[in-house]
PDB file of N, CA and C in Angstrom:
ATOM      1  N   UNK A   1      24.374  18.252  -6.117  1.00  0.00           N
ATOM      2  CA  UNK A   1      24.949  16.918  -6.037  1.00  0.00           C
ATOM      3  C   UNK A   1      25.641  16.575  -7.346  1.00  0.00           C
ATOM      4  N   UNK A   2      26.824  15.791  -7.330  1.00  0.00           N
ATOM      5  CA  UNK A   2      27.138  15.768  -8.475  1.00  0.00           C
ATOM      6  C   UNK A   2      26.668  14.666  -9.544  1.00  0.00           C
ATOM      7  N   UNK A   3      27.087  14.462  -9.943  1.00  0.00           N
ATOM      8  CA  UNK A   3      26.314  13.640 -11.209  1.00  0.00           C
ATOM      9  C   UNK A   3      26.920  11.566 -10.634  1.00  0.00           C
ATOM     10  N   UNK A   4      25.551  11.315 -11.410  1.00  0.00           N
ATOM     11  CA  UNK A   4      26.455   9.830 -10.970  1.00  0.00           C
ATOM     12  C   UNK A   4      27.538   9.691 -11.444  1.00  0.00           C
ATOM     13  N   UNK A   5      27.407   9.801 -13.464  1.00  0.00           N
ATOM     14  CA  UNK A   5      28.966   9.236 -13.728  1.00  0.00           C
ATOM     15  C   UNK A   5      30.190   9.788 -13.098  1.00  0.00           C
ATOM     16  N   UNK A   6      29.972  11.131 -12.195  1.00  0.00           N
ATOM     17  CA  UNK A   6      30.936  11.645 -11.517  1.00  0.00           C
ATOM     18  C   UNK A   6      31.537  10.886 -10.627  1.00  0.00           C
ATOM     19  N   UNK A   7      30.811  10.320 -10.277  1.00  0.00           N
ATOM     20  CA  UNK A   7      31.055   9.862  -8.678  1.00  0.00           C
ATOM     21  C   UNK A   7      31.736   8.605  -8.497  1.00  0.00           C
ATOM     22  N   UNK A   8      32.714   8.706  -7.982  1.00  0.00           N
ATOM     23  CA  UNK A   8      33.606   7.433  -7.428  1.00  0.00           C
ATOM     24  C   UNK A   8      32.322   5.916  -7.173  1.00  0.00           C
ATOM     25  N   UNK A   9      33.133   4.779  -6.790  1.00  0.00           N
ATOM     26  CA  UNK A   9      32.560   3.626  -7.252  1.00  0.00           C
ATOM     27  C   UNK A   9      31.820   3.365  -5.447  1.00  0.00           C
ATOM     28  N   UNK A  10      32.270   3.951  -4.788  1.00  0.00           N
ATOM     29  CA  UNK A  10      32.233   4.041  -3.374  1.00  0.00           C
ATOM     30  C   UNK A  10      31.090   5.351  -2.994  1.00  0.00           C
ATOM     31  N   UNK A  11      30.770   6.081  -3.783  1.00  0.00           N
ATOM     32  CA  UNK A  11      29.954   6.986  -3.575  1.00  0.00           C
ATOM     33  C   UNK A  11      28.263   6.174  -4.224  1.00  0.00           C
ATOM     34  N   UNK A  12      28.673   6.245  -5.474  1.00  0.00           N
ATOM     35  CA  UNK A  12      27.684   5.780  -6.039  1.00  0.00           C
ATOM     36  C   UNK A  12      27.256   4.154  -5.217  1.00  0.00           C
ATOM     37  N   UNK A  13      27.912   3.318  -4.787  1.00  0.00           N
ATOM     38  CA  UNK A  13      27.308   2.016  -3.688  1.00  0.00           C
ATOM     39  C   UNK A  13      26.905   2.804  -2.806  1.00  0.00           C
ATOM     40  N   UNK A  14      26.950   3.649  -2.207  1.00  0.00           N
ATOM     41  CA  UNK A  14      26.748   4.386  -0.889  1.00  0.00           C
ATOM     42  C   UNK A  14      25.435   5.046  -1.389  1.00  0.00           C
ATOM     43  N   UNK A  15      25.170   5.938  -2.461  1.00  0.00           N
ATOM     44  CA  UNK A  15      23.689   6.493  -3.046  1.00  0.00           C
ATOM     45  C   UNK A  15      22.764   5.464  -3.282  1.00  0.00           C
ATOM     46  N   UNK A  16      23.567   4.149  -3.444  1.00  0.00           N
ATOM     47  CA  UNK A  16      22.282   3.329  -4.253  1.00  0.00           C
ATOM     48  C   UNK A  16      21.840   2.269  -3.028  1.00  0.00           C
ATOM     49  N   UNK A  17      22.988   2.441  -1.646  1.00  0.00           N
ATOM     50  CA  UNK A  17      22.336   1.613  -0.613  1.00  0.00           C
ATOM     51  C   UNK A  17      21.179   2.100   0.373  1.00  0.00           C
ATOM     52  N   UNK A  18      21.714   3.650   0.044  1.00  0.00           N
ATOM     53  CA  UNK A  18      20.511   4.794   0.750  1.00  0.00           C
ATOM     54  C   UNK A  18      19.000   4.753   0.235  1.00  0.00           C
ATOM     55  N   UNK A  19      18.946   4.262  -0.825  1.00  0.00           N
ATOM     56  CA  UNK A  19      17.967   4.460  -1.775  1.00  0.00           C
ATOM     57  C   UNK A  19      16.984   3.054  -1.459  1.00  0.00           C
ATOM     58  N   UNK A  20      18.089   1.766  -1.448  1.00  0.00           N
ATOM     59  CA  UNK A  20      17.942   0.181  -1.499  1.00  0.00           C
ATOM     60  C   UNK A  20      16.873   0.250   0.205  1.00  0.00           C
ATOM     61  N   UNK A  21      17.865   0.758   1.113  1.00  0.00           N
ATOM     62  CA  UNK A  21      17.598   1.387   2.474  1.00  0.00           C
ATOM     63  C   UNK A  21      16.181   2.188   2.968  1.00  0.00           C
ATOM     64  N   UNK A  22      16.217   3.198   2.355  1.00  0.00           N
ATOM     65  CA  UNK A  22      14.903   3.933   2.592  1.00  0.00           C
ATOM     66  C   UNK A  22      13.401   2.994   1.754  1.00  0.00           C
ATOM     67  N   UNK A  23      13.864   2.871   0.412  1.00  0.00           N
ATOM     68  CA  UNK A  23      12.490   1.674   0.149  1.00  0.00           C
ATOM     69  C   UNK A  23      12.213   0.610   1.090  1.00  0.00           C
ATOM     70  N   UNK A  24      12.841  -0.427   1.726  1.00  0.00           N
ATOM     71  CA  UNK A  24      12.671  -1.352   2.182  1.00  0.00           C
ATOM     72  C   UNK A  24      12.747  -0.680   3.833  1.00  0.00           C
ATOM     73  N   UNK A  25      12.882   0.251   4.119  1.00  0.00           N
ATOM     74  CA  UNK A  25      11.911   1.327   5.760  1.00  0.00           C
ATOM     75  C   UNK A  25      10.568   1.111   5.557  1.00  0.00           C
ATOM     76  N   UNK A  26      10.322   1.939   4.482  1.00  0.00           N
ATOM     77  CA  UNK A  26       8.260   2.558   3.814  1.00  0.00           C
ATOM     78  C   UNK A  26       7.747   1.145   3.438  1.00  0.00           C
ATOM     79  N   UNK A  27       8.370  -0.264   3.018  1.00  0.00           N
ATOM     80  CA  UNK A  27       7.866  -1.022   2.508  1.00  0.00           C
ATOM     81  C   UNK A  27       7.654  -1.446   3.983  1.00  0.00           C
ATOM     82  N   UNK A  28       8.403  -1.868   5.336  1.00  0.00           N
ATOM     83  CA  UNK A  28       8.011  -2.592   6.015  1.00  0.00           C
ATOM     84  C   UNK A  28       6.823  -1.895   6.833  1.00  0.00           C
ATOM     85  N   UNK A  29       6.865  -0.463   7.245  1.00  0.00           N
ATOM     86  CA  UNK A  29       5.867   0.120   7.863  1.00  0.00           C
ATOM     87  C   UNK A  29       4.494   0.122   6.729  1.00  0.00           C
ATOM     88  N   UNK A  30       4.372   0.259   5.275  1.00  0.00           N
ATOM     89  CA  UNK A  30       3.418  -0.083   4.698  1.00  0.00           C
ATOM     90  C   UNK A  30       2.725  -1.538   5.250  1.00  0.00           C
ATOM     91  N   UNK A  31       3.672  -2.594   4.955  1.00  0.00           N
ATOM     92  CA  UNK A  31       3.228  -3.781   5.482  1.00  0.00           C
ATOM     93  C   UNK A  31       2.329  -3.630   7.051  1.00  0.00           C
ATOM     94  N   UNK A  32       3.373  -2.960   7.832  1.00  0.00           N
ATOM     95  CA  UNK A  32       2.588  -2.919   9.070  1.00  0.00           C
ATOM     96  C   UNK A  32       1.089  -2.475   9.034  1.00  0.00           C
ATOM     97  N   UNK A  33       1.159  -1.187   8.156  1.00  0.00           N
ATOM     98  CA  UNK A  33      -0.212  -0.569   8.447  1.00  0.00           C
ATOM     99  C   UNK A  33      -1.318  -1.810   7.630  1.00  0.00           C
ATOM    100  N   UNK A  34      -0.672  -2.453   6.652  1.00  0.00           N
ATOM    101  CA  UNK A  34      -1.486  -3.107   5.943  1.00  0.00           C
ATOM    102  C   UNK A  34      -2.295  -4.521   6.840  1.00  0.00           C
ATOM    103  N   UNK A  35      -1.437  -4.815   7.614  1.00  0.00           N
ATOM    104  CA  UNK A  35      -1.169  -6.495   8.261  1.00  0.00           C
ATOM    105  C   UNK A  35      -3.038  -5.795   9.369  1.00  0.00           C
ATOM    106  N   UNK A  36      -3.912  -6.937   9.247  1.00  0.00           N
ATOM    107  CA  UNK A  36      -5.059  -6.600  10.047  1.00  0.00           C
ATOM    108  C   UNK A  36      -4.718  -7.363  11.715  1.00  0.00           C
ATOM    109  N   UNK A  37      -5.388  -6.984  12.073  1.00  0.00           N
ATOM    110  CA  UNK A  37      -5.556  -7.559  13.827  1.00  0.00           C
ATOM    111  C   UNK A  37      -5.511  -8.963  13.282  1.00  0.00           C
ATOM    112  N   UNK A  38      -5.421  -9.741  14.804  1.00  0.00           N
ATOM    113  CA  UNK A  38      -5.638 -11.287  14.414  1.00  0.00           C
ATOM    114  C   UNK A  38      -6.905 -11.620  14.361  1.00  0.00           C
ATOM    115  N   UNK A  39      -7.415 -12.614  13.756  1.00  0.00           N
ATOM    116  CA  UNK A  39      -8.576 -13.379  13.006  1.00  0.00           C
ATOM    117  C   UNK A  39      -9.540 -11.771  12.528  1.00  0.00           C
ATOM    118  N   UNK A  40      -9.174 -11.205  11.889  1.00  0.00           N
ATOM    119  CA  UNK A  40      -9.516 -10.119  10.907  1.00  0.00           C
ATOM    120  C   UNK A  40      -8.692  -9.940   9.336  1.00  0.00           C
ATOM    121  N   UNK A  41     -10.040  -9.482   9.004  1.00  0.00           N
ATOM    122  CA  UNK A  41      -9.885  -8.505   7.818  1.00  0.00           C
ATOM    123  C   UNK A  41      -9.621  -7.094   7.515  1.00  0.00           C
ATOM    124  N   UNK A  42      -8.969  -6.767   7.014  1.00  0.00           N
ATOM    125  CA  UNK A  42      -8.654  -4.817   6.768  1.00  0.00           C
ATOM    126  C   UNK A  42      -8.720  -4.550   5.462  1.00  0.00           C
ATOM    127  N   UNK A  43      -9.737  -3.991   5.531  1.00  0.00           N
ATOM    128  CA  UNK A  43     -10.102  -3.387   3.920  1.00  0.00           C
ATOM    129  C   UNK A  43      -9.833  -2.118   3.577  1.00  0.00           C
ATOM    130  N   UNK A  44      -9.016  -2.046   2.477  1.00  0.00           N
ATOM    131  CA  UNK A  44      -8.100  -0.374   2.415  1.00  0.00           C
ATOM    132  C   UNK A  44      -8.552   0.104   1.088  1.00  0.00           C
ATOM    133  N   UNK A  45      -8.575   1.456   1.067  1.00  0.00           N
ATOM    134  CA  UNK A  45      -8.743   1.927   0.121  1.00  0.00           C
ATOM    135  C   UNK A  45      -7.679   2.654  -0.483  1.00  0.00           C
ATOM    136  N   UNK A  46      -7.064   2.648  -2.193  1.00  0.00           N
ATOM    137  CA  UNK A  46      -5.659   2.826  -2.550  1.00  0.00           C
ATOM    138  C   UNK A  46      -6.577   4.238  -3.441  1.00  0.00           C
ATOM    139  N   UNK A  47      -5.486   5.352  -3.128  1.00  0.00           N
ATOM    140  CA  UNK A  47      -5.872   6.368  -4.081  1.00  0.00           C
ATOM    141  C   UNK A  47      -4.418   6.291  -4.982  1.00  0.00           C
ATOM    142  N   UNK A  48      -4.953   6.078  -6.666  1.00  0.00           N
ATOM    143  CA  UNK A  48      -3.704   5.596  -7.717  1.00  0.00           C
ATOM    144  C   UNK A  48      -2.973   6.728  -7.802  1.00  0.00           C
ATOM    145  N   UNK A  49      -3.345   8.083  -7.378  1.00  0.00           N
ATOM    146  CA  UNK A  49      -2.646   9.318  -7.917  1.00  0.00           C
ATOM    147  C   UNK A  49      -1.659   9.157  -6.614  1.00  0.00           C
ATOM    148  N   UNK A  50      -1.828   9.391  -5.407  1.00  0.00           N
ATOM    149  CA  UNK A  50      -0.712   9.639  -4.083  1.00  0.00           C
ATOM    150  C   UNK A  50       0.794   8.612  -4.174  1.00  0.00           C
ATOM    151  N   UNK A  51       1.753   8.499  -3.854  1.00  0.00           N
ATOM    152  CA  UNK A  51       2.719   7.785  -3.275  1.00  0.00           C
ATOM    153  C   UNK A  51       2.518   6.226  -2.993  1.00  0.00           C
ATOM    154  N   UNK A  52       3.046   5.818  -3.757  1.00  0.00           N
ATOM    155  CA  UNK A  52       3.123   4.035  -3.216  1.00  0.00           C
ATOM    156  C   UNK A  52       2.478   3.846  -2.111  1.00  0.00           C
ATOM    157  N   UNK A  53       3.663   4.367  -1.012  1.00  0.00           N
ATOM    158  CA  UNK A  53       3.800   4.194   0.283  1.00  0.00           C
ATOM    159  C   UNK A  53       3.042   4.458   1.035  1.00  0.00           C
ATOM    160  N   UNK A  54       1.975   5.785   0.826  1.00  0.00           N
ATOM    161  CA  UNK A  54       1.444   6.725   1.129  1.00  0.00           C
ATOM    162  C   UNK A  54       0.147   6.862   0.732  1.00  0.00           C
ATOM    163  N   UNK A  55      -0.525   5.928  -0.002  1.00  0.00           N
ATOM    164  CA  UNK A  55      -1.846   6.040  -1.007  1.00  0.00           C
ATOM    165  C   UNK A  55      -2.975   5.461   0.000  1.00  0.00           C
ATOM    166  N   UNK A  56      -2.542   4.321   1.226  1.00  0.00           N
ATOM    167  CA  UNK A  56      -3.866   3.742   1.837  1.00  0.00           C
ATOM    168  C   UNK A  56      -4.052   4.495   2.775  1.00  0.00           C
ATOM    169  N   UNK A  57      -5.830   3.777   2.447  1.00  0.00           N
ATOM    170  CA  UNK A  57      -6.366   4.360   4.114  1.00  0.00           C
ATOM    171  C   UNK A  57      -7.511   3.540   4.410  1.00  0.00           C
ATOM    172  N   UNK A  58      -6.838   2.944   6.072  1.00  0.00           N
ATOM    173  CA  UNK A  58      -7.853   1.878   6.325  1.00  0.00           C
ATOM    174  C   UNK A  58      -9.085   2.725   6.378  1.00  0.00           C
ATOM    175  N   UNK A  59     -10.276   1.007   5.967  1.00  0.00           N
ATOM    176  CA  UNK A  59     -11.797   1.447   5.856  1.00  0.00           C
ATOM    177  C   UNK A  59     -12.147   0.862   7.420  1.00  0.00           C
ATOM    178  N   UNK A  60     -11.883  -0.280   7.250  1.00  0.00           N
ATOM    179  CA  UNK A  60     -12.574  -1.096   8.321  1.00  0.00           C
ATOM    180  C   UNK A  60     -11.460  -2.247   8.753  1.00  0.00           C
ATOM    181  N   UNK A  61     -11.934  -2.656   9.797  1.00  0.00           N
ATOM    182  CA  UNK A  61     -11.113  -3.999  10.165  1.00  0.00           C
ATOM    183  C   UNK A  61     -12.614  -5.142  10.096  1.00  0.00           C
ATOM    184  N   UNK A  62     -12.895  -6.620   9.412  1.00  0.00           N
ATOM    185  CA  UNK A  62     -13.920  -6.928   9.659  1.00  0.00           C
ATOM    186  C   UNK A  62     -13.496  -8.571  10.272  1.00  0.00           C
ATOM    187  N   UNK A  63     -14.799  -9.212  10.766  1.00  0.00           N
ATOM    188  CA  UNK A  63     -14.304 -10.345  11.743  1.00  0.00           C
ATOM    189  C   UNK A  63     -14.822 -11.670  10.349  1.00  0.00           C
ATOM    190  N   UNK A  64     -15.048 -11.396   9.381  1.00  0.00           N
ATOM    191  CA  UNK A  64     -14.796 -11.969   8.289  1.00  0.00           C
ATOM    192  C   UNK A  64     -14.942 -11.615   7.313  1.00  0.00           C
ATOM    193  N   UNK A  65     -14.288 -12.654   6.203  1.00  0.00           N
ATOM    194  CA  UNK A  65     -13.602 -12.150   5.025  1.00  0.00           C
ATOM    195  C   UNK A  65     -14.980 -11.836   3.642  1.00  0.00           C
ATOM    196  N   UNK A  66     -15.657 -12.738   4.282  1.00  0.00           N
ATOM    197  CA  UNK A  66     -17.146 -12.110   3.605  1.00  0.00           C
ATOM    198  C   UNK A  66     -17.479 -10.884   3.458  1.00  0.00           C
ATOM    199  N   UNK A  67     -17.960 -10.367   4.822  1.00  0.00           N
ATOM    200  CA  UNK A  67     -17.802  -9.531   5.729  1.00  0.00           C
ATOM    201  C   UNK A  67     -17.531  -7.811   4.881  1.00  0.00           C
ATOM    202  N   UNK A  68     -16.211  -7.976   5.134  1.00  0.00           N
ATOM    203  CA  UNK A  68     -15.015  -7.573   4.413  1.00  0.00           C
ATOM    204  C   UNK A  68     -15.365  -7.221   2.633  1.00  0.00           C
ATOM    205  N   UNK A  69     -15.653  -8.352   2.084  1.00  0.00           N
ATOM    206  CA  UNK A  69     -15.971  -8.717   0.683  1.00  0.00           C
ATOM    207  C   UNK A  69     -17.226  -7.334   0.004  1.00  0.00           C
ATOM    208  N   UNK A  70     -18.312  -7.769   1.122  1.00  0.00           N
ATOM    209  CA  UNK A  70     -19.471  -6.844   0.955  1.00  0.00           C
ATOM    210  C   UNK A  70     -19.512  -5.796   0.774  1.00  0.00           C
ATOM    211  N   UNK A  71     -18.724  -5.227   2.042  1.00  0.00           N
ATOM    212  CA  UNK A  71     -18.202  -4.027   1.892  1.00  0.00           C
ATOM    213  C   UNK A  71     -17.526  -3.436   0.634  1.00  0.00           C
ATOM    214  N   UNK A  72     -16.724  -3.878   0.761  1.00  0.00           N
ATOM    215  CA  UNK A  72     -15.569  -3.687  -0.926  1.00  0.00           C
ATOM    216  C   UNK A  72     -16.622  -3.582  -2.185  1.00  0.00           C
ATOM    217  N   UNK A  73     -17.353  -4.725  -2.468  1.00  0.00           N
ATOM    218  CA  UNK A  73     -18.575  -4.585  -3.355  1.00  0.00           C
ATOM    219  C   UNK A  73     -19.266  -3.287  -3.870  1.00  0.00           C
ATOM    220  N   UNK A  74     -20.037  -3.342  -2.261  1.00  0.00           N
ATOM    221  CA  UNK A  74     -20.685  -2.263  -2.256  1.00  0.00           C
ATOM    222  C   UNK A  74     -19.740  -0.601  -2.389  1.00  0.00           C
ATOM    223  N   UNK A  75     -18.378  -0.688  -2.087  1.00  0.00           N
ATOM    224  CA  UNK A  75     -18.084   0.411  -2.435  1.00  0.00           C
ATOM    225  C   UNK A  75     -17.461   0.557  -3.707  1.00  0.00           C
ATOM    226  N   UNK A  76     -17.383  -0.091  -4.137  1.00  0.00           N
ATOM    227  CA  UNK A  76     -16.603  -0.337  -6.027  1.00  0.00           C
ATOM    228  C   UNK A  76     -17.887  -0.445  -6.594  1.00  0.00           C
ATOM    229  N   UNK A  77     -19.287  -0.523  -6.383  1.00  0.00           N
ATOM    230  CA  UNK A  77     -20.449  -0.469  -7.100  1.00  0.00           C
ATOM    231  C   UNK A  77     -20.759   1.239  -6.976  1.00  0.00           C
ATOM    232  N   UNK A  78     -20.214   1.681  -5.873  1.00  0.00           N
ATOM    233  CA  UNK A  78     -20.679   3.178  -5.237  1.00  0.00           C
ATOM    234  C   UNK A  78     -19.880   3.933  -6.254  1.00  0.00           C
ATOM    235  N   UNK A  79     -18.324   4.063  -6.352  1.00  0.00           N
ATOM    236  CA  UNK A  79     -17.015   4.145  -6.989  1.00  0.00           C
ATOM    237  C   UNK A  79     -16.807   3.834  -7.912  1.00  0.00           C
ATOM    238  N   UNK A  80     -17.389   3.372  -9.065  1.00  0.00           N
ATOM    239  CA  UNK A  80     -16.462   2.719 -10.130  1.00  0.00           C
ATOM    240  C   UNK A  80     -15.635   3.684 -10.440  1.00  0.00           C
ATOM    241  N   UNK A  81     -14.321   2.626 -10.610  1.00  0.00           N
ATOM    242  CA  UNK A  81     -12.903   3.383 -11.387  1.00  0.00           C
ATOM    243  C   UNK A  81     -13.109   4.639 -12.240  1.00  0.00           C
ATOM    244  N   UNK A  82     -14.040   4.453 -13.424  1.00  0.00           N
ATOM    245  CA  UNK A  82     -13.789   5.035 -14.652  1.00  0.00           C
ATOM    246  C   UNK A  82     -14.537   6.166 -14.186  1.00  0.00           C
ATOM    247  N   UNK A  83     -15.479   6.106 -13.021  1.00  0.00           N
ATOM    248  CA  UNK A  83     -16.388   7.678 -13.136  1.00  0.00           C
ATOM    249  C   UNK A  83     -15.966   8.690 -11.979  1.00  0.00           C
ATOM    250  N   UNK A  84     -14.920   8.104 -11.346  1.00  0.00           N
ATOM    251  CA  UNK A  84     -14.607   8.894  -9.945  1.00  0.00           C
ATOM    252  C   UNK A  84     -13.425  10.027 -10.746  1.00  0.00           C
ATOM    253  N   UNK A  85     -13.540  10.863  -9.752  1.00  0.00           N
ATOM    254  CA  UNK A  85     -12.849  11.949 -10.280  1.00  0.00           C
ATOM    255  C   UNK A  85     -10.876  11.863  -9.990  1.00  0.00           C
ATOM    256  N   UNK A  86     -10.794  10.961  -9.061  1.00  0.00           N
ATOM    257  CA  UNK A  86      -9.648   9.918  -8.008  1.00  0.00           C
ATOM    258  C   UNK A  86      -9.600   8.856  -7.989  1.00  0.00           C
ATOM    259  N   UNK A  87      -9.505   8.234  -9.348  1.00  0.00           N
ATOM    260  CA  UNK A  87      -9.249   7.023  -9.409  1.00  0.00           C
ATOM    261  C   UNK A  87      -8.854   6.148  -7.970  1.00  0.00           C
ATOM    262  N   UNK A  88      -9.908   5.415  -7.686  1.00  0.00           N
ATOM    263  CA  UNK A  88      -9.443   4.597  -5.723  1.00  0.00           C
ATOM    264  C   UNK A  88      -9.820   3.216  -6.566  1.00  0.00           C
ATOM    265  N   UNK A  89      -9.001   2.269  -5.760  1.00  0.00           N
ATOM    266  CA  UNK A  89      -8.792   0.821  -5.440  1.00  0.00           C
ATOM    267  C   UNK A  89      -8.869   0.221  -4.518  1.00  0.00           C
ATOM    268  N   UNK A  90      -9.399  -0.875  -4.044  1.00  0.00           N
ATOM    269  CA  UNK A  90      -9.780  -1.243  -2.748  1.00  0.00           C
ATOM    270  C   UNK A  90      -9.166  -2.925  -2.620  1.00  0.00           C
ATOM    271  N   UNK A  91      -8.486  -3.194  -1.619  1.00  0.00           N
ATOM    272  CA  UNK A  91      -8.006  -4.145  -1.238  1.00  0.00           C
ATOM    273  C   UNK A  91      -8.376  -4.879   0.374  1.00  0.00           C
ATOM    274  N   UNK A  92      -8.282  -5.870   0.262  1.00  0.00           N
ATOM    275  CA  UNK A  92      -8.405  -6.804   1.681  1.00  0.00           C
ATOM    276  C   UNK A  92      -7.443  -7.480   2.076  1.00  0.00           C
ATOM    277  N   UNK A  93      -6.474  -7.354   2.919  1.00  0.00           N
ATOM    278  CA  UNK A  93      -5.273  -7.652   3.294  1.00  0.00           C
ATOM    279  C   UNK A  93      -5.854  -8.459   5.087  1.00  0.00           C
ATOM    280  N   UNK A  94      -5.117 -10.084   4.951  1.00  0.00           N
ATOM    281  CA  UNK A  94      -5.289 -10.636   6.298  1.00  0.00           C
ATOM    282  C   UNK A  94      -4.266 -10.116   7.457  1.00  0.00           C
ATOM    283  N   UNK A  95      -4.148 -11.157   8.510  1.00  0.00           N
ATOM    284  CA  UNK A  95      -3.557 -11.139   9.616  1.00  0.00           C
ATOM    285  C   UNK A  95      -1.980 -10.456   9.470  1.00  0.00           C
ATOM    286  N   UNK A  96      -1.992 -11.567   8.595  1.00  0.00           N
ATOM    287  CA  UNK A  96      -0.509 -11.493   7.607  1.00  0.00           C
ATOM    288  C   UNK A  96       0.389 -10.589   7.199  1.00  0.00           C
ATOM    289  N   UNK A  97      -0.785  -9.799   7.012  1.00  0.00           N
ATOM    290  CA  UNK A  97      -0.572  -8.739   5.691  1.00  0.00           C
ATOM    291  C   UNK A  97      -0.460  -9.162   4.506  1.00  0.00           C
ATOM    292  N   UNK A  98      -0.737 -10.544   3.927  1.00  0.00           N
ATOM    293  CA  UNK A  98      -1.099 -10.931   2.462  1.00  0.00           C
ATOM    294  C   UNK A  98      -2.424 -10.417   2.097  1.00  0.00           C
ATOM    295  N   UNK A  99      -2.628  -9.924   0.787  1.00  0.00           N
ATOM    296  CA  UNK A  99      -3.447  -9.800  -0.059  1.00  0.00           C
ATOM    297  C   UNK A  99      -4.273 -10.809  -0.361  1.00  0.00           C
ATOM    298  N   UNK A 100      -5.458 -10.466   0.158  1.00  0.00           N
ATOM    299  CA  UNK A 100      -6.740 -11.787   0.242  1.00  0.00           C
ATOM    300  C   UNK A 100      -8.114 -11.711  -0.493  1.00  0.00           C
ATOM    301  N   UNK A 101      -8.021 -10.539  -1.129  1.00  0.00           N
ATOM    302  CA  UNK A 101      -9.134  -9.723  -1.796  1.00  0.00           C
ATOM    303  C   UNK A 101      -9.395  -8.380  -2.595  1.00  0.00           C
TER     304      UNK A 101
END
């Protein structure tokens, strides 16, 4: 491929809409996988080494955010950051798909 400064002003808009394009694909299907059933919780676990896009994996779906909470607790007490060999992160994402925990 040739180089950017090579590239006409029409090439380079065209590389950088492909790019603009494919992030905002992985961001909306992330969202999807993230977004829980209705009146639920989805508690995910993020591995920091894998891909943005690509790092979760649902634990549970729970029917509250407590619920939900405990869980997470108890596995970040199981897990801490600093002693796992895979640094993991754990999140609680609602209906929404907003970040709730």
């Amino acid at each position: 491929m040739e180089k950017f400064e090579k590239m006409t002003a029409q090439q380079r808009q065209a590389l950088l809409q492909s790019g603009i394009d494919n992030f905002r694909s992985k961001a909306k299907k992330l969202h999807a996988r993230l977004r829980a059933p209705k009146r639920r919780y989805r508690l995910i676990v993020v591995d920091t080494f894998e891909d943005l896009f690509e790092a979760d994996t649902v634990i549970n779906d729970f029917t509250s955010l407590k619920k939900a909470h405990e869980v997470k607790n108890e596995l970040t007490e199981r897990n801490p950051s600093g002693r796992g060999v895979i640094p993991t992160k754990y999140y609680i994402y609602d209906e929404d798909g907003k970040l709730v925990g």
